[in-house]
PDB file of N, CA and C in Angstrom:
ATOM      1  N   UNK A   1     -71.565  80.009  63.181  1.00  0.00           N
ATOM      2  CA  UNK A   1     -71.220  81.148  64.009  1.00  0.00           C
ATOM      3  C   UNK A   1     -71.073  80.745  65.484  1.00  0.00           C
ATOM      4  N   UNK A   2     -72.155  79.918  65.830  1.00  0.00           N
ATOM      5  CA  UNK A   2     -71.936  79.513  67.275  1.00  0.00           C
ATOM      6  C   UNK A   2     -70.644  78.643  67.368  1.00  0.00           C
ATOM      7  N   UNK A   3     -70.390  78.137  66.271  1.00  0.00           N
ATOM      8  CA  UNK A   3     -68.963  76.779  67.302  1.00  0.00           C
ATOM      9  C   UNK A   3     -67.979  78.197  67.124  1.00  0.00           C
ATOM     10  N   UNK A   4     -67.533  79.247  66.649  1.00  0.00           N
ATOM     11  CA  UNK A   4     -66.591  80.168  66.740  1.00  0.00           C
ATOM     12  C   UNK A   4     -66.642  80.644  68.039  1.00  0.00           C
ATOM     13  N   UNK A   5     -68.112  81.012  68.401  1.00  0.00           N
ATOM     14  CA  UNK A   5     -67.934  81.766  70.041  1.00  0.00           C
ATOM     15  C   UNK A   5     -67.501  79.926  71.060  1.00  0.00           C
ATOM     16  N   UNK A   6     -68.015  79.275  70.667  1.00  0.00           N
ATOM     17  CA  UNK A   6     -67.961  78.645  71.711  1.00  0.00           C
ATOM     18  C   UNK A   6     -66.317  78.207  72.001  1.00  0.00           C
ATOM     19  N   UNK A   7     -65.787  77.953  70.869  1.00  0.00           N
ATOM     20  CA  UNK A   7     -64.304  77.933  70.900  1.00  0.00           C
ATOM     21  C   UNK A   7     -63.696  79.022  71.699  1.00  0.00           C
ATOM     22  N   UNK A   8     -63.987  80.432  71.190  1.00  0.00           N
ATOM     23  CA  UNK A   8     -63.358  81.321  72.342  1.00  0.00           C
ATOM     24  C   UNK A   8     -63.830  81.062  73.734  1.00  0.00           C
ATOM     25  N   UNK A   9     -65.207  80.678  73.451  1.00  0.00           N
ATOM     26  CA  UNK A   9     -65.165  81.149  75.247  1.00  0.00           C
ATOM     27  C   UNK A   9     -64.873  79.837  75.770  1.00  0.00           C
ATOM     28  N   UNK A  10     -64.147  78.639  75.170  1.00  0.00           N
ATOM     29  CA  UNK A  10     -63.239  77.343  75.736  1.00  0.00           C
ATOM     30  C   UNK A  10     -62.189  77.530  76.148  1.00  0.00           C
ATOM     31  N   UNK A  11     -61.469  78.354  75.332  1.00  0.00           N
ATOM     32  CA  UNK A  11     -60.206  79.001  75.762  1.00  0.00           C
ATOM     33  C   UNK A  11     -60.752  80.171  77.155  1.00  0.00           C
ATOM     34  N   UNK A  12     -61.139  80.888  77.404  1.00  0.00           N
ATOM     35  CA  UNK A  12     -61.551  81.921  77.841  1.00  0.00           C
ATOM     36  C   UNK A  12     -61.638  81.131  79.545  1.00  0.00           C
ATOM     37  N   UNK A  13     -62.371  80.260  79.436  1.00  0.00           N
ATOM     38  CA  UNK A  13     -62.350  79.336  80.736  1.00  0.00           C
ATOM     39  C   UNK A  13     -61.333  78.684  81.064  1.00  0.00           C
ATOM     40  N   UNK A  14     -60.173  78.780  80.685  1.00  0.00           N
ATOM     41  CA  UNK A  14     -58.919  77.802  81.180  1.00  0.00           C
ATOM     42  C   UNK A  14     -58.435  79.313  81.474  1.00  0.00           C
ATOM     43  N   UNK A  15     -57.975  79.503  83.018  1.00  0.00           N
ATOM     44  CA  UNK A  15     -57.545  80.468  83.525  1.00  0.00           C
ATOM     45  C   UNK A  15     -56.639  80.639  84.663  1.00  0.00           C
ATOM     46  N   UNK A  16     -55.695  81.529  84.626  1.00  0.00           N
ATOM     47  CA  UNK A  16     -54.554  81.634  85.731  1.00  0.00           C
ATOM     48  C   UNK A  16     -55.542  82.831  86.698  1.00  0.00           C
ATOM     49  N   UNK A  17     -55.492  82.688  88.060  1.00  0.00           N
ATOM     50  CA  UNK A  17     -56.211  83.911  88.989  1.00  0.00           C
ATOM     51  C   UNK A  17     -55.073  84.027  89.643  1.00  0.00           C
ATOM     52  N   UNK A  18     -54.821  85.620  90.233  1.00  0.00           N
ATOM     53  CA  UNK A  18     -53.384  86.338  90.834  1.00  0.00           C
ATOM     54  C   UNK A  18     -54.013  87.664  91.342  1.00  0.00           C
ATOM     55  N   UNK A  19     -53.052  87.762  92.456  1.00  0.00           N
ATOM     56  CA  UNK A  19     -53.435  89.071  93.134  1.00  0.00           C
ATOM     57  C   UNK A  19     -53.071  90.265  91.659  1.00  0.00           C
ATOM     58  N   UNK A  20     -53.686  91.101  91.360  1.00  0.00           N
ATOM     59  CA  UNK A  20     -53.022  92.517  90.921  1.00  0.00           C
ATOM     60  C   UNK A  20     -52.638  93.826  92.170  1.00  0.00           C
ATOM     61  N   UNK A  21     -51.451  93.735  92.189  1.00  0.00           N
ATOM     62  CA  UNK A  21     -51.454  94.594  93.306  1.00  0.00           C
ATOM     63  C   UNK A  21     -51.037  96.373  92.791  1.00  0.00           C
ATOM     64  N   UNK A  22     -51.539  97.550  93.164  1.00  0.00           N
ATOM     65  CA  UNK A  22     -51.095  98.927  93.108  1.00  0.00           C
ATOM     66  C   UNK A  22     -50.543  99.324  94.409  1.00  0.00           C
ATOM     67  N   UNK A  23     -49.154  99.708  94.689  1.00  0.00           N
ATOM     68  CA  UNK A  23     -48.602 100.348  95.724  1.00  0.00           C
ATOM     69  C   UNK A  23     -48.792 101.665  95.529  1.00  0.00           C
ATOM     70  N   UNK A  24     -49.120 102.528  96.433  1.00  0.00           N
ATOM     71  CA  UNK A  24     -48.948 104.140  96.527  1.00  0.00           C
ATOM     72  C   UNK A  24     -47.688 104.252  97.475  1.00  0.00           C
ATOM     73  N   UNK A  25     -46.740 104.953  96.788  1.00  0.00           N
ATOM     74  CA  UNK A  25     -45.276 104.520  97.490  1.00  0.00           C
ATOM     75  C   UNK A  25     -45.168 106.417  97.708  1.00  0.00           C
ATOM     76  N   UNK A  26     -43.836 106.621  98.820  1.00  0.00           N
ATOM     77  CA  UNK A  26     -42.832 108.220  98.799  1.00  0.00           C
ATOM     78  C   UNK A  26     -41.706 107.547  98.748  1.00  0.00           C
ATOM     79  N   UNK A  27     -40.811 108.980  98.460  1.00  0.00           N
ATOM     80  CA  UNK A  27     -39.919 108.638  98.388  1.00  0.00           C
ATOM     81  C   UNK A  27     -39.222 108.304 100.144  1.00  0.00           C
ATOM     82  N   UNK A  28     -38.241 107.496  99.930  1.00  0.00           N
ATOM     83  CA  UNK A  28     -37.456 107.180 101.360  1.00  0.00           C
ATOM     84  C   UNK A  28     -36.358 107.922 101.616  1.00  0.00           C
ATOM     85  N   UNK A  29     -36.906 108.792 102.546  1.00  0.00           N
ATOM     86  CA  UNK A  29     -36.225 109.785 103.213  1.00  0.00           C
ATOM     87  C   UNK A  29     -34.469 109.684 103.266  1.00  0.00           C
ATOM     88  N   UNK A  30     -34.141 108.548 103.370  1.00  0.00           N
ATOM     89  CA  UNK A  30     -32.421 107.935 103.440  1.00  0.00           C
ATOM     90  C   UNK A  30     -32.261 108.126 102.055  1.00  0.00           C
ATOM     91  N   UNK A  31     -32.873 107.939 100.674  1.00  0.00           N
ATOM     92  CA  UNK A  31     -32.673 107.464  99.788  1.00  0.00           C
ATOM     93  C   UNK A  31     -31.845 108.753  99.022  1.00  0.00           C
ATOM     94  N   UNK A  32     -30.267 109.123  98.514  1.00  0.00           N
ATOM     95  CA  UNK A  32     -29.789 110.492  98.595  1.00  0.00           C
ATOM     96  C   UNK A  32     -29.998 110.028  96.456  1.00  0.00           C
ATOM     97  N   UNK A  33     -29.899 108.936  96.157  1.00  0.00           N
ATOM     98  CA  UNK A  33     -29.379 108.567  94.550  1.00  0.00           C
ATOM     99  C   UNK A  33     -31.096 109.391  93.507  1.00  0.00           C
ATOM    100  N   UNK A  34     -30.718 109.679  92.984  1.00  0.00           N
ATOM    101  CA  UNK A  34     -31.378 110.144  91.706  1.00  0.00           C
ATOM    102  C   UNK A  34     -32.057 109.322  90.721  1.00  0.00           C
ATOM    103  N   UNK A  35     -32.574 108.039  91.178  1.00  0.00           N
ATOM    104  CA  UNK A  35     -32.635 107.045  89.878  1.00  0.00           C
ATOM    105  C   UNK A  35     -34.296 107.331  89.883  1.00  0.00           C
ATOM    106  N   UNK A  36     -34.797 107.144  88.339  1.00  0.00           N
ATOM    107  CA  UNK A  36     -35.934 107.444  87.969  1.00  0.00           C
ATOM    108  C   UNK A  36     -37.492 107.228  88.631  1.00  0.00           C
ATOM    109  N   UNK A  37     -36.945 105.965  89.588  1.00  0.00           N
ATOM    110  CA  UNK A  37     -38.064 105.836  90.470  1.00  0.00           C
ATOM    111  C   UNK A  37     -38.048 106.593  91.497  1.00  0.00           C
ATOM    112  N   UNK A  38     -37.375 107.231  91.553  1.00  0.00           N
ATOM    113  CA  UNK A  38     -37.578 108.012  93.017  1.00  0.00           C
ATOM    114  C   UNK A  38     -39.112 109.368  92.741  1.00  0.00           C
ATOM    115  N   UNK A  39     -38.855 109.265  91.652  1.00  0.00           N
ATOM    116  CA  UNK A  39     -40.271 110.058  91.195  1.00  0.00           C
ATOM    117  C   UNK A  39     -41.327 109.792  91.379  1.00  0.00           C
ATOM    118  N   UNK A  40     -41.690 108.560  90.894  1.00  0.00           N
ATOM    119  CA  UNK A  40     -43.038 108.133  91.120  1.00  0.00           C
ATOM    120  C   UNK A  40     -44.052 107.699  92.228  1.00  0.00           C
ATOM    121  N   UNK A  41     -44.923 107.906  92.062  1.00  0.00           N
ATOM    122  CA  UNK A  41     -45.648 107.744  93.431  1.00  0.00           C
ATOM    123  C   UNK A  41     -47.000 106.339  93.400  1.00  0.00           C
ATOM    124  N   UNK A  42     -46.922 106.024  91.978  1.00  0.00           N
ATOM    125  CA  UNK A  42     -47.370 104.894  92.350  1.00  0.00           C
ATOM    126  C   UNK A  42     -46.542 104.084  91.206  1.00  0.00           C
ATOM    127  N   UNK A  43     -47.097 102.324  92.057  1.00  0.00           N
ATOM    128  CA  UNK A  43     -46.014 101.334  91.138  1.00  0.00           C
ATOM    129  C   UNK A  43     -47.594 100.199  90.785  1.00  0.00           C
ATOM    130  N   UNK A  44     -47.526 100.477  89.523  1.00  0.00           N
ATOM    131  CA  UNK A  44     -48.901  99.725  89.142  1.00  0.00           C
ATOM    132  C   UNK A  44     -48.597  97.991  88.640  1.00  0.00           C
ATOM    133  N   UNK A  45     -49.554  97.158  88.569  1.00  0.00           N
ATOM    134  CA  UNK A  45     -50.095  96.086  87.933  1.00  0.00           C
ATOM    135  C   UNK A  45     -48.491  95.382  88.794  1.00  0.00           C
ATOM    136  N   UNK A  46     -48.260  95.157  90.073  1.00  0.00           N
ATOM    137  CA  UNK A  46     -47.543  94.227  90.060  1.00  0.00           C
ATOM    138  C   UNK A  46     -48.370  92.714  91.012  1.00  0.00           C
ATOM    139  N   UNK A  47     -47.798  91.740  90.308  1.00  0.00           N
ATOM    140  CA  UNK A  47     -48.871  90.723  90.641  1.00  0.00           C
ATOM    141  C   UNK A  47     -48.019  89.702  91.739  1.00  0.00           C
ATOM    142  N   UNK A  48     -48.666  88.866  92.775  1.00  0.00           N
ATOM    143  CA  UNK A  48     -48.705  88.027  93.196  1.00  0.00           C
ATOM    144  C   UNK A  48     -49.969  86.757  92.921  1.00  0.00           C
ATOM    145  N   UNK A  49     -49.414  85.621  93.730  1.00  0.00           N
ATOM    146  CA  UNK A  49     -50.058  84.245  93.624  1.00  0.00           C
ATOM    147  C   UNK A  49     -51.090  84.452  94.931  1.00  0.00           C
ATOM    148  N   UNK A  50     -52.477  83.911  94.566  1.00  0.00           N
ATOM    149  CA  UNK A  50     -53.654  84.094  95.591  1.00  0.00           C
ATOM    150  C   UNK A  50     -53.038  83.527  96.609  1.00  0.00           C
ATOM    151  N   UNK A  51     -53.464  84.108  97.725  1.00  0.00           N
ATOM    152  CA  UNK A  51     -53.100  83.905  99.168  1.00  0.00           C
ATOM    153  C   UNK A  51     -52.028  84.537  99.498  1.00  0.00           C
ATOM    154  N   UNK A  52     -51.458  85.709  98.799  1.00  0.00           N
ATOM    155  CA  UNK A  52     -50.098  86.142  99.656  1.00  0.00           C
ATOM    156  C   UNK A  52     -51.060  87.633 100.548  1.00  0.00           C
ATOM    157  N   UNK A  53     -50.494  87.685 101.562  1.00  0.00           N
ATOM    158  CA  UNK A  53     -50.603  88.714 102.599  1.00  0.00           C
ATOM    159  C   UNK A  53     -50.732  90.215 102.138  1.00  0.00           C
ATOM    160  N   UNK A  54     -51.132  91.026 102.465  1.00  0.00           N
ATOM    161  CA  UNK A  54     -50.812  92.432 102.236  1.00  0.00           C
ATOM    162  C   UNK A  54     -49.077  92.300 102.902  1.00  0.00           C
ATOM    163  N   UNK A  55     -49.290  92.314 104.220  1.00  0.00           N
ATOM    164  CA  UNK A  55     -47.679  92.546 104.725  1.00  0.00           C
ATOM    165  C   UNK A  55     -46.496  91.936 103.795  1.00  0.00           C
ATOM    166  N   UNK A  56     -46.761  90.824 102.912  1.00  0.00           N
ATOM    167  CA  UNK A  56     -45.916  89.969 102.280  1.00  0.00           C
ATOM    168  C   UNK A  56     -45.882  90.443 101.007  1.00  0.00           C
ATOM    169  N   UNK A  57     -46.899  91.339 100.278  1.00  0.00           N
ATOM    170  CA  UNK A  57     -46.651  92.039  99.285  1.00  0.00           C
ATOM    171  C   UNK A  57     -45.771  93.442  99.666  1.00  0.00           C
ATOM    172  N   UNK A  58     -45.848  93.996 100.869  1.00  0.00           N
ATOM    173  CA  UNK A  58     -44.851  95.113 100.849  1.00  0.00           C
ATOM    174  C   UNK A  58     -43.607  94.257 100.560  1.00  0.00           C
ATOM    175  N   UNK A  59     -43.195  93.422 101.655  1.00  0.00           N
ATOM    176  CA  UNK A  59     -41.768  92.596 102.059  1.00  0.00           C
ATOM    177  C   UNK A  59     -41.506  92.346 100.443  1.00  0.00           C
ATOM    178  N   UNK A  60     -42.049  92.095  99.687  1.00  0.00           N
ATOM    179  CA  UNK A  60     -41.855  91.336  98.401  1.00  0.00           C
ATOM    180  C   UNK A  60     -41.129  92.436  97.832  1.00  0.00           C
ATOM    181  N   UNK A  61     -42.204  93.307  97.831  1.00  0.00           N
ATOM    182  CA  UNK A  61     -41.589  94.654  96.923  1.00  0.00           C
ATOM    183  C   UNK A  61     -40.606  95.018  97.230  1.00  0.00           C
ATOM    184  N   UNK A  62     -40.752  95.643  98.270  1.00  0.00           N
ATOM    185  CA  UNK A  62     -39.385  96.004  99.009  1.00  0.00           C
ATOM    186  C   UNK A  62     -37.645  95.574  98.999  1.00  0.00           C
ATOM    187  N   UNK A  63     -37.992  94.412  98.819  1.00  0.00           N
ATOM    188  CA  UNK A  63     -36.681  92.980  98.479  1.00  0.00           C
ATOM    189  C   UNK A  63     -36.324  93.340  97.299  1.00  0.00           C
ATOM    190  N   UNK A  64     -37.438  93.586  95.943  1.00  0.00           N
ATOM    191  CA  UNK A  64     -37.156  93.627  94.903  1.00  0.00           C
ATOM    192  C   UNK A  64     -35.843  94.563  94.274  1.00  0.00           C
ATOM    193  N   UNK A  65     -35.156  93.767  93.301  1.00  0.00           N
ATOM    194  CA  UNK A  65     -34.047  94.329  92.609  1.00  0.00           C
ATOM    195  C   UNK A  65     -34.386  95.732  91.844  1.00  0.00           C
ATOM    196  N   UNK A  66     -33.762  96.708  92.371  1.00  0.00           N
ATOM    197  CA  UNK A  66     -33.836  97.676  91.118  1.00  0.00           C
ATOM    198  C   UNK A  66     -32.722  97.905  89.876  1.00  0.00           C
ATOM    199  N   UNK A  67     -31.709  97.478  90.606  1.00  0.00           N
ATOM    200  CA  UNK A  67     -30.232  97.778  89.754  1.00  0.00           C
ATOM    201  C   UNK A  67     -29.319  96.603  90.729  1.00  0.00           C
ATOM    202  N   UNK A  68     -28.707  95.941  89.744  1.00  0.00           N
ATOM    203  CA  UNK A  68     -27.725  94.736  90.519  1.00  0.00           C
ATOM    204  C   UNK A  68     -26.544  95.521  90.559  1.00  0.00           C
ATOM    205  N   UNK A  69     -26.360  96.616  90.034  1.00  0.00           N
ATOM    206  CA  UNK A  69     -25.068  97.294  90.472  1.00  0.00           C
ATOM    207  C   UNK A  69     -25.164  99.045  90.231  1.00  0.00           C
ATOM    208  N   UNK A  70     -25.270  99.681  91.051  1.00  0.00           N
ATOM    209  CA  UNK A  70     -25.222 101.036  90.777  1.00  0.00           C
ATOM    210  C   UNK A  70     -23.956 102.158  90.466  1.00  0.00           C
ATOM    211  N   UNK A  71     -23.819 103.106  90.864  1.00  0.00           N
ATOM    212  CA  UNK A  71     -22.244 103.428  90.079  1.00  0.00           C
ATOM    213  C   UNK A  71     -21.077 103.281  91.295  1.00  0.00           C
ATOM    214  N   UNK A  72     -21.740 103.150  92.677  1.00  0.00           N
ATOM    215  CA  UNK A  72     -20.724 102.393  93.657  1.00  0.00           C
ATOM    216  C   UNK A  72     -20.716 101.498  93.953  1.00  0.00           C
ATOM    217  N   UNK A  73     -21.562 100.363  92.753  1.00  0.00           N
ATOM    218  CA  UNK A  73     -21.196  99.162  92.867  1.00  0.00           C
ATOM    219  C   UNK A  73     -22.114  98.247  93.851  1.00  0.00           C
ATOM    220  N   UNK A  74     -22.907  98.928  94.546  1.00  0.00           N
ATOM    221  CA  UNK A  74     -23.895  98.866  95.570  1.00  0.00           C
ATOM    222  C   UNK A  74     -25.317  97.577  94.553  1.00  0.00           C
ATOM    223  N   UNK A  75     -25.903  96.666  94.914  1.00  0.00           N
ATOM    224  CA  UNK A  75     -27.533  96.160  95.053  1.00  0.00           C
ATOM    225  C   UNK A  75     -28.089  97.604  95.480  1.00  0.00           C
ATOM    226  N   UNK A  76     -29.147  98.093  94.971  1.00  0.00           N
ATOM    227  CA  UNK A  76     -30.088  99.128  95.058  1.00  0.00           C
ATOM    228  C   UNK A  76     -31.517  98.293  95.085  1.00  0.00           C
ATOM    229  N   UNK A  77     -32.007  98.247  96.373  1.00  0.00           N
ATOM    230  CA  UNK A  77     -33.703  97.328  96.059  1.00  0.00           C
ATOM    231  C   UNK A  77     -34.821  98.261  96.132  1.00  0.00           C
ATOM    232  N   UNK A  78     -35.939  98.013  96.063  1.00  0.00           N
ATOM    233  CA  UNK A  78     -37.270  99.110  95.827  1.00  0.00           C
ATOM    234  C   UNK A  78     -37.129  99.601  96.876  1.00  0.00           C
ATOM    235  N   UNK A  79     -36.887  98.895  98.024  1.00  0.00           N
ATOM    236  CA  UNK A  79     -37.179  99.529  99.696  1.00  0.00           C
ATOM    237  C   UNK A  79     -36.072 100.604  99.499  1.00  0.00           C
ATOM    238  N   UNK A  80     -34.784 100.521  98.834  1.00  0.00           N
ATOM    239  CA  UNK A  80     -34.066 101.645  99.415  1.00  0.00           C
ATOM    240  C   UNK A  80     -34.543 102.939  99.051  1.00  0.00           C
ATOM    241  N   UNK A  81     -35.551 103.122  97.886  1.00  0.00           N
ATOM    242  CA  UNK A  81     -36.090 104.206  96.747  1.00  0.00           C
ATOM    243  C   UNK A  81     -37.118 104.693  97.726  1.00  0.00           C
ATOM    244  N   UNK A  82     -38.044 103.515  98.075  1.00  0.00           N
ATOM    245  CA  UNK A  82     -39.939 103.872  97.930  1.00  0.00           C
ATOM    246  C   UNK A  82     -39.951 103.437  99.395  1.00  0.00           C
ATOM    247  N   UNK A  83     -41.109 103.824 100.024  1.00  0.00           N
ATOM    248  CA  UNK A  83     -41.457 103.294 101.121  1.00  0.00           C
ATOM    249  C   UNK A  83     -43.457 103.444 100.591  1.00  0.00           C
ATOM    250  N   UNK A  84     -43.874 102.341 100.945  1.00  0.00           N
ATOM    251  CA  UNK A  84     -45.033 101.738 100.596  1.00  0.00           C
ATOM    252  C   UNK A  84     -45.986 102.618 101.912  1.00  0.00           C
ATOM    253  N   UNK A  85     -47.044 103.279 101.509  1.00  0.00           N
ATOM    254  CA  UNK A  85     -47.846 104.247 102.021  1.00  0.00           C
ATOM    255  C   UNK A  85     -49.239 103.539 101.885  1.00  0.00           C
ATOM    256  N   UNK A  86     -49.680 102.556 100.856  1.00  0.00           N
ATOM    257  CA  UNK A  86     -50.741 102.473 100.959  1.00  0.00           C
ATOM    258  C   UNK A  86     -50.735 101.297  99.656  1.00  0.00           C
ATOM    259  N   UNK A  87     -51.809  99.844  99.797  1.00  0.00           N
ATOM    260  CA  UNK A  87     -51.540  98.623  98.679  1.00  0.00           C
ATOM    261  C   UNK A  87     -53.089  98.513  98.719  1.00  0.00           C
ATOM    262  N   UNK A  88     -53.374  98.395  97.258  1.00  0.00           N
ATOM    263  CA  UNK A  88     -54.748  97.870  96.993  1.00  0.00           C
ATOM    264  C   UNK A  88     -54.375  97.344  96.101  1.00  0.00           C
ATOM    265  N   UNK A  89     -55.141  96.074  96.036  1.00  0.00           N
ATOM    266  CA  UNK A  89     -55.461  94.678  95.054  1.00  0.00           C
ATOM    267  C   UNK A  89     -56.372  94.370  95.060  1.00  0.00           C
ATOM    268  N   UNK A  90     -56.759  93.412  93.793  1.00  0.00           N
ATOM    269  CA  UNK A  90     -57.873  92.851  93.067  1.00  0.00           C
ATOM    270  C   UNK A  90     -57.675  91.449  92.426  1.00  0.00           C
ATOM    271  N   UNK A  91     -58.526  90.242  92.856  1.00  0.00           N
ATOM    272  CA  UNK A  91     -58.246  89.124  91.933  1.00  0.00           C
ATOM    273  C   UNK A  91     -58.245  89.546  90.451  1.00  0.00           C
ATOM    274  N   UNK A  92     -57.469  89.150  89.654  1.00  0.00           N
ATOM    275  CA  UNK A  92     -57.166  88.746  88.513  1.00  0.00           C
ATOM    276  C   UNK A  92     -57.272  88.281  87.464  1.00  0.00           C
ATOM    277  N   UNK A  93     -57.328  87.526  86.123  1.00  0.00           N
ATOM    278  CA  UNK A  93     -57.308  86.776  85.159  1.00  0.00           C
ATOM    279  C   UNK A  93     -56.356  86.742  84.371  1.00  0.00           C
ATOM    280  N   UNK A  94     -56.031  85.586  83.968  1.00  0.00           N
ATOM    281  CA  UNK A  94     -55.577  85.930  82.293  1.00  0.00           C
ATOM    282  C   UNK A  94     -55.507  84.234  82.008  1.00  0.00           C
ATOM    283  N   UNK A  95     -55.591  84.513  80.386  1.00  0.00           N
ATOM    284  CA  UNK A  95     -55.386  82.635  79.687  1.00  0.00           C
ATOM    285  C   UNK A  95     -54.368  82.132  80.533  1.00  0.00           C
ATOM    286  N   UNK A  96     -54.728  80.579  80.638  1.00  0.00           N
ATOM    287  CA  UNK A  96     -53.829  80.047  81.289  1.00  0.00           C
ATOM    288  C   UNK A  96     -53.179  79.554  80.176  1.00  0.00           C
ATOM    289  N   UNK A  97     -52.550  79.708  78.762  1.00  0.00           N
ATOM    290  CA  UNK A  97     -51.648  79.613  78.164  1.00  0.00           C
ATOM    291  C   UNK A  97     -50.961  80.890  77.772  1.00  0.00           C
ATOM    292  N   UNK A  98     -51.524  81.864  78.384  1.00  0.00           N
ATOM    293  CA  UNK A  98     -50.543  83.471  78.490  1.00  0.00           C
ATOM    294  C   UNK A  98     -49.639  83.026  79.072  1.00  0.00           C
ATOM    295  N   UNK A  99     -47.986  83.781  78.590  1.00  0.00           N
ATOM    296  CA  UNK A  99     -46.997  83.402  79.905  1.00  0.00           C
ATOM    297  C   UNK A  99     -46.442  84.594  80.027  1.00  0.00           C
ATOM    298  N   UNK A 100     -47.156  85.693  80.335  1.00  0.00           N
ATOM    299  CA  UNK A 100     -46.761  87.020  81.136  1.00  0.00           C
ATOM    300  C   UNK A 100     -46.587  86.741  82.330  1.00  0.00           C
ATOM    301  N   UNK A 101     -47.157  86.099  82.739  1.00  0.00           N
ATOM    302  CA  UNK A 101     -47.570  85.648  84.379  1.00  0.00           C
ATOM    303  C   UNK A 101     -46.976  84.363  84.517  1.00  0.00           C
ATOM    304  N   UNK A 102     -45.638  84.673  85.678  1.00  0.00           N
ATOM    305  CA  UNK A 102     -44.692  83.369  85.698  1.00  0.00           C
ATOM    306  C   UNK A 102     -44.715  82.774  86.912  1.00  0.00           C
ATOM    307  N   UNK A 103     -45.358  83.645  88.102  1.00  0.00           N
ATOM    308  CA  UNK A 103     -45.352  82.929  89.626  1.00  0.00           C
ATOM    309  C   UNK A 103     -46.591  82.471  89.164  1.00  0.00           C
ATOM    310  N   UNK A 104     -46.821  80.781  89.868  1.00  0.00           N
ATOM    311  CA  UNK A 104     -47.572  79.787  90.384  1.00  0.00           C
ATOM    312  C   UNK A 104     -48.525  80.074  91.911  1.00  0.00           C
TER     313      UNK A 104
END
């Protein structure tokens, strides 16, 4: 029984650590398009690599792709939808042979 736990908890110790970040976002006042995020008010479990900034997790988000082409043909990024009101994070885990988690 013991070499079974000890095997898991071998695996269990080889580990990736990452920011988990929660934005509390509004909508952006410019923003006139209808797309489904404009609803929501928070944007959960998005992760960065330890050591990135609060300021560098908005910038990140913000940059991020929502639609590579909308119906005028337009890049649509999170910043044009959401404007970031408020970011809390927490170190992280997961197996370091999980590959949900692709930033280094």
């Amino acid at each position: 029984m013991l070499k079974k736990y000890g095997l898991i908890y071998g695996v269990m110790r080889d580990k990736k650590t990452f920011l988990n970040a929660t934005f509390k976002v509004e909508k952006n006042p410019t923003y006139t398009g209808n797309h489904c995020l404009a609803r929501v008010h928070r944007v959960l479990n998005t992760t960065y690599p330890l050591g990135t900034t609060e300021q560098e997790m908005i910038e990140q988000y913000h940059n991020s792709v929502v639609l590579e082409k909308d119906l005028n043909g337009n890049k649509v990024l999170a910043g044009d939808i959401h404007r970031v009101v408020e970011v809390s994070f927490y170190e992280d885990w997961i197996a370091d042979n999980d590959l949900r988690i692709t930033h280094d």
